[in-house]
C-alpha atoms as a PDB file:
ATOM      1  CA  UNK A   1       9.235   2.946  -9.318  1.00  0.00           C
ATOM      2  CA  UNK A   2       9.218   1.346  -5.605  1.00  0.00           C
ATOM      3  CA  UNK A   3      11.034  -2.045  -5.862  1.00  0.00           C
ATOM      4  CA  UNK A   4      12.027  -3.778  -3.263  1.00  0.00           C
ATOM      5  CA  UNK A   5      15.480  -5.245  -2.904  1.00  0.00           C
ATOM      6  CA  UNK A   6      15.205  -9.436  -2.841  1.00  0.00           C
ATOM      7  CA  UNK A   7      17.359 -10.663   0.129  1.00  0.00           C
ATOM      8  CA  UNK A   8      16.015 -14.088   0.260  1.00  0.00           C
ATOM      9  CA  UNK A   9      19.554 -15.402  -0.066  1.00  0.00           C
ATOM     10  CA  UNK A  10      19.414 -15.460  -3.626  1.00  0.00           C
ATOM     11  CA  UNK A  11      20.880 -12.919  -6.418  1.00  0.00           C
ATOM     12  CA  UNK A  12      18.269  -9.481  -6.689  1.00  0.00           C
ATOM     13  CA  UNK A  13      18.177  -7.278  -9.725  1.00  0.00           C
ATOM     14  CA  UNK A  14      18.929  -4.537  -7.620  1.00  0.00           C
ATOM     15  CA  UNK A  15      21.855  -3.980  -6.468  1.00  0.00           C
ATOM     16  CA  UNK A  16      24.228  -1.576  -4.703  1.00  0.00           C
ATOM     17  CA  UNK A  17      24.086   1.030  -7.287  1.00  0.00           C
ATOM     18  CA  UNK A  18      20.679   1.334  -6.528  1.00  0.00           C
ATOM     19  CA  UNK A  19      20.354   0.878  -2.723  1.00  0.00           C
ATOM     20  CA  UNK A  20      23.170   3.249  -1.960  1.00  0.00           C
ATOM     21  CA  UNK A  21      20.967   6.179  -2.439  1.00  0.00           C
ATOM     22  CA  UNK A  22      19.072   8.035   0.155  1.00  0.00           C
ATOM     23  CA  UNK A  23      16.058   8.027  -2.318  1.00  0.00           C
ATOM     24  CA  UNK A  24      15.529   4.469  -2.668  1.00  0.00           C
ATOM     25  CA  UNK A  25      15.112   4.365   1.523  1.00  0.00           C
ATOM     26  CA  UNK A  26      12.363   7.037   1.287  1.00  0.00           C
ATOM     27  CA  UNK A  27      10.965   4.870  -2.156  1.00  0.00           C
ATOM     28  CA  UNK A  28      10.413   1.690   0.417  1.00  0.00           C
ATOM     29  CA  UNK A  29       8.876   3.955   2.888  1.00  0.00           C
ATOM     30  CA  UNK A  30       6.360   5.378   0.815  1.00  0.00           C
ATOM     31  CA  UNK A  31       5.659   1.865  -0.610  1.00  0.00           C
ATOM     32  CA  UNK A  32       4.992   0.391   2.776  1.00  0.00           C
ATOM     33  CA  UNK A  33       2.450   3.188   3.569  1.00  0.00           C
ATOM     34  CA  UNK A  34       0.779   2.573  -0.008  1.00  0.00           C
ATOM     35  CA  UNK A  35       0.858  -1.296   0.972  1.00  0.00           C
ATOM     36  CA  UNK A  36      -0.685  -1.534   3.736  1.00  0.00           C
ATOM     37  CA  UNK A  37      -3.815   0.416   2.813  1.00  0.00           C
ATOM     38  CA  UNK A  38      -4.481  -2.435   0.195  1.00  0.00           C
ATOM     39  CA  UNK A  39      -3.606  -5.294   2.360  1.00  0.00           C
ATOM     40  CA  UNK A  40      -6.155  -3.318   5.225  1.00  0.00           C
ATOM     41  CA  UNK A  41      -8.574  -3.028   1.879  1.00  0.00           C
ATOM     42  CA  UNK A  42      -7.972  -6.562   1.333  1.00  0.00           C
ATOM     43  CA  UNK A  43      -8.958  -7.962   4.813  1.00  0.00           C
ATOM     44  CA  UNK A  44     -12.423  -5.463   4.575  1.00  0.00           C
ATOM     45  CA  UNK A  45     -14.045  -7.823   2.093  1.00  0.00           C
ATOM     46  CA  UNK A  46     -12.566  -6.456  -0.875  1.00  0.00           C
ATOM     47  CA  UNK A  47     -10.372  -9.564  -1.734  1.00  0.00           C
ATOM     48  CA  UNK A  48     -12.894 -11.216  -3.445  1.00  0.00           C
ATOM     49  CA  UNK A  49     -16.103  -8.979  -4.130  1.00  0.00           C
ATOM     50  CA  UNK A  50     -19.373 -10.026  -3.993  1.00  0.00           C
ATOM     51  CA  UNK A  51     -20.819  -7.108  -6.651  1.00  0.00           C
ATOM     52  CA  UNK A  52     -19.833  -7.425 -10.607  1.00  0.00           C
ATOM     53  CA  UNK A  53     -19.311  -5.114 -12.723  1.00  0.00           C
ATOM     54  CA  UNK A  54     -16.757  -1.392 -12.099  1.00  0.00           C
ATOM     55  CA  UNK A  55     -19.327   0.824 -11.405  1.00  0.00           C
ATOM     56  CA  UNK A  56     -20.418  -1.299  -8.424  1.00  0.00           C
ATOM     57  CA  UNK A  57     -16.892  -2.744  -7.552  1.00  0.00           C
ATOM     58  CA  UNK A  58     -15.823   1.177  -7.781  1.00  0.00           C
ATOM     59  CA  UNK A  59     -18.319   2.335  -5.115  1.00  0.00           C
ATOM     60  CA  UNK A  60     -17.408  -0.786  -3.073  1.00  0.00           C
ATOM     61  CA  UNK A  61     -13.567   0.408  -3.153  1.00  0.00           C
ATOM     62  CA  UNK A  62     -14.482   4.214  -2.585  1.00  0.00           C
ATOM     63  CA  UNK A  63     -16.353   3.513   0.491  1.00  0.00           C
ATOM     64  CA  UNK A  64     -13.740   1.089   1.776  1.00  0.00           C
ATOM     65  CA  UNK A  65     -10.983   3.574   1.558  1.00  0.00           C
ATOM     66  CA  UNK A  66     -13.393   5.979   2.568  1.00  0.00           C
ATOM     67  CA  UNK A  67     -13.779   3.881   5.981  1.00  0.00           C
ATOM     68  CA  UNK A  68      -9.972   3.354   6.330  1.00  0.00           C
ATOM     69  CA  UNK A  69      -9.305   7.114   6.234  1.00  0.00           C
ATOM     70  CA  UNK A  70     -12.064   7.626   8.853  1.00  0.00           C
ATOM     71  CA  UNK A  71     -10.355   4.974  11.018  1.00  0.00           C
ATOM     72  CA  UNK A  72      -6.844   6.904  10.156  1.00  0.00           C
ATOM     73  CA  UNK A  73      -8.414  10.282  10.847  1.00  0.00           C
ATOM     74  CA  UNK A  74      -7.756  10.706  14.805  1.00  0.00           C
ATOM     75  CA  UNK A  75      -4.199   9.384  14.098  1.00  0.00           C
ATOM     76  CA  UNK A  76      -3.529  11.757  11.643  1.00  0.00           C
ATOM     77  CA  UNK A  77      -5.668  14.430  13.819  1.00  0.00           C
ATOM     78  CA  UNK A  78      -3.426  13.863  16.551  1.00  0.00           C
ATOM     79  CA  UNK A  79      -0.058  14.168  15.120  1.00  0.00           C
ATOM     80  CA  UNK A  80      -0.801  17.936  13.493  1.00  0.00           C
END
């Protein structure tokens, strides 16, 4: 699981034993990444949707991250 560490000057659940590992840097990594394609999602129109229903809400969410991976394509292009 990715869970952050709480260091809003109060006690966290997780603690040392946790954050000492190299693992739980790479965890927070991948987390960010997976974060900020919903919070790009979110700002799209996707927050609150105008469609009801899953089938429609579905398509609405495929073509979404279907436009953020065609915005993320010459990035990615670029770096290979």
């Amino acid at each position: 699981a990715h869970i952050a560490q709480n260091t809003s000057n109060r006690r966290s659940a997780i603690d040392g034993r946790t954050t000492r590992h190299p693992g739980y840097a790479v965890s927070l990594r991948i987390r960010k990444r997976i974060e900020e394609v919903f919070g790009w999602i979110k700002g799209a129109g996707l927050r609150k949707t105008r469609h009801r229903g899953t089938a429609r809400v579905g398509w609405m969410f495929t073509l979404t991250a279907t436009a953020y991976n065609l915005i993320r394509l010459p990035k990615l292009l670029a770096a290979a």
